[in-house]
Protein backbone atom coordinates (compact mmCIF):
# COMPACT_ATOMS: atom_id res chain seq x y z
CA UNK A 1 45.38 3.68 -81.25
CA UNK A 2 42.23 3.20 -79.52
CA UNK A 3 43.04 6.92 -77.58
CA UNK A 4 43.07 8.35 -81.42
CA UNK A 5 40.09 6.48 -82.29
CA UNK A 6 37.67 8.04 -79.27
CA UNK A 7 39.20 11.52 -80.06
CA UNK A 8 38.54 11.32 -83.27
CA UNK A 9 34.78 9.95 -82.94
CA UNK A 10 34.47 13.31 -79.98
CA UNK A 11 35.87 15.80 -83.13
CA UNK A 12 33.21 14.64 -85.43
CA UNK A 13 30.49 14.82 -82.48
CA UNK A 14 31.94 18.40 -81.56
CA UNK A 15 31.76 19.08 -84.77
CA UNK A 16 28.64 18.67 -85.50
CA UNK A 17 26.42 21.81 -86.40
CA UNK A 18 23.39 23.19 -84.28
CA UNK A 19 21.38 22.31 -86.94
CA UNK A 20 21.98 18.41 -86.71
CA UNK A 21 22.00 18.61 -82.99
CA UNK A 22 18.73 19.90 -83.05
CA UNK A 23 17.41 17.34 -85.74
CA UNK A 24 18.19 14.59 -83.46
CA UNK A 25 16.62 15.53 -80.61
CA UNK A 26 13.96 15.84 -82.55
CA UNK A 27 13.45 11.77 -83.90
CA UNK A 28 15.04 11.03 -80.18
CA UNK A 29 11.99 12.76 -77.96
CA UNK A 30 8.92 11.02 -79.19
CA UNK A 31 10.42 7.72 -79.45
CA UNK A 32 10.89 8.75 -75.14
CA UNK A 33 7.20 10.28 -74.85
CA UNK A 34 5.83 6.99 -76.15
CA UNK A 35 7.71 4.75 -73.76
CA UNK A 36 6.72 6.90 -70.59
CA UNK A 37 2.94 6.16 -71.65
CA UNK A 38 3.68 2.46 -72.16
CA UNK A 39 5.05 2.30 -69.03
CA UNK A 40 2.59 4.44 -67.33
CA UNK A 41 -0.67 2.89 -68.70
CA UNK A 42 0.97 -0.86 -67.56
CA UNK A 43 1.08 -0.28 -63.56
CA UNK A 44 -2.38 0.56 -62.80
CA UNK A 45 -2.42 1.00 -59.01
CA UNK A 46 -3.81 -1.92 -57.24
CA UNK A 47 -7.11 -1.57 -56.00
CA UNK A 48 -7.43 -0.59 -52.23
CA UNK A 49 -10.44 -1.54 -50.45
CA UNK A 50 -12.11 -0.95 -46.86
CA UNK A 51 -13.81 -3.05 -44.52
CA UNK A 52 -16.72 -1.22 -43.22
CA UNK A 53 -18.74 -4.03 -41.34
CA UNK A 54 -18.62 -4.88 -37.35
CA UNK A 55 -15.50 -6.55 -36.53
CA UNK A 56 -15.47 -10.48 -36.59
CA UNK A 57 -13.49 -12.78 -35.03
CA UNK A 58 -14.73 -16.71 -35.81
CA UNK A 59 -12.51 -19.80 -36.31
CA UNK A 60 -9.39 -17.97 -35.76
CA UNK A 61 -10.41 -15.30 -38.61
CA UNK A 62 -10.23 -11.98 -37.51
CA UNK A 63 -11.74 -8.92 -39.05
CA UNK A 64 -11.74 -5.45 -37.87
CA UNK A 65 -13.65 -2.36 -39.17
CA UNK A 66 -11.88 -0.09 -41.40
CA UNK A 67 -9.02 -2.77 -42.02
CA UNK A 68 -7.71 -1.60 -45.70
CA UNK A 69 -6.65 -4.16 -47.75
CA UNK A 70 -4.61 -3.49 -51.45
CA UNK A 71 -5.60 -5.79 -54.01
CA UNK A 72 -9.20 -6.60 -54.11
CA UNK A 73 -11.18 -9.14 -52.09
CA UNK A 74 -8.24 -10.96 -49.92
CA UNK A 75 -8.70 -14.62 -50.72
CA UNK A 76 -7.87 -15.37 -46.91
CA UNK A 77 -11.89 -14.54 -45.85
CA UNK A 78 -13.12 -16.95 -48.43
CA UNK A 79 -15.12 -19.01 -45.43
CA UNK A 80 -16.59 -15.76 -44.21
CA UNK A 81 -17.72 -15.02 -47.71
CA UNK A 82 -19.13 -18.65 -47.84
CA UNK A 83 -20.88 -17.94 -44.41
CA UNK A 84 -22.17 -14.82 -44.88
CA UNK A 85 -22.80 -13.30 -48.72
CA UNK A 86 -23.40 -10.17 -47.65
CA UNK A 87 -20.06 -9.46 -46.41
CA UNK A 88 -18.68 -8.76 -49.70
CA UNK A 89 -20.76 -5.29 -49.81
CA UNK A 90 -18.85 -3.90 -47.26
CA UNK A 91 -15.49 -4.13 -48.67
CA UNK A 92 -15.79 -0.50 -50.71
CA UNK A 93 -12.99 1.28 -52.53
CA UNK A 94 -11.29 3.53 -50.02
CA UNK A 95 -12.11 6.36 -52.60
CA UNK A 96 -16.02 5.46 -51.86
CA UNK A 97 -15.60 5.36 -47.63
CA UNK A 98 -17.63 8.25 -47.27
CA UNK A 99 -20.74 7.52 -49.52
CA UNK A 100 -20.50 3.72 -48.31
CA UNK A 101 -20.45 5.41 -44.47
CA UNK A 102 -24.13 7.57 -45.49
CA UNK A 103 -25.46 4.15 -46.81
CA UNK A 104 -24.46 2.02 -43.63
CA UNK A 105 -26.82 4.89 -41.46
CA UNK A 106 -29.60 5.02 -43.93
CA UNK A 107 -32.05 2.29 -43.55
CA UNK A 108 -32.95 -0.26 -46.41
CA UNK A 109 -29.42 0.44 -48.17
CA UNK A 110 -28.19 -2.59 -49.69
CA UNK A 111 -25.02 -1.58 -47.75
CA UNK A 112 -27.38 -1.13 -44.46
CA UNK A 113 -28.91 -4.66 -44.50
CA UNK A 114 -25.38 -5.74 -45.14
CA UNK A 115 -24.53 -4.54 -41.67
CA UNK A 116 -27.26 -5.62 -39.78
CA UNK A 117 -26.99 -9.21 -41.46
CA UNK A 118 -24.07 -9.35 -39.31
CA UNK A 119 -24.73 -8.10 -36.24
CA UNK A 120 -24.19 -10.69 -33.32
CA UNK A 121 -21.37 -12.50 -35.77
């Protein structure tokens, strides 16, 4: 019985005109457009940043130049940020690098005294 039941439900879809095929696609594709979207606009990439700064190595914290991190500000340099303010500056967006690397050589920069704040760390 159930065999005569699924061929039966396969006539009626077969049987179906062009016309009705086409009207359901048509309430079936937006409801998909608007769940792409959702589903795009909820996983924002996480935000990649760049240390620019000398490298540091203090208390067993190690920190090299152009170490990228994904995320923001890695909680694991909190005592470096407590030591030295500054620091913070010279994590930049990797999408900034190469503005960040003109402000590092030009003097007075905020990203310039940054640098030379922690020269001999």
């Amino acid at each position: 019985m159930a065999g005569n039941k699924n061929r039966s439900e396969k006539e009626e879809l077969l049987q179906d005109g062009p016309q009705e095929r086409v009207a359901i696609a048509k309430e079936v594709t937006p409801l998909v457009a608007i769940e792409t979207n959702e589903v795009a606009e909820a996983k924002d990439p996480p935000e990649q940043l760049i240390y620019i700064g000398p490298p540091i190595g203090k208390n067993g914290i190690a920190l090299r130049t152009h170490q990228t991190f994904i995320g923001g500000h890695p909680a694991y340099y909190e005592s470096l940020y407590t030591a030295y303010p500054l620091i913070k500056k010279l994590f930049v967006p990797v999408t900034e690098l190469r503005e960040a690397q003109k402000q590092i050589a030009t003097a007075g920069t905020a990203l310039n005294i940054a640098v030379q704040s922690l020269k001999g760390v």
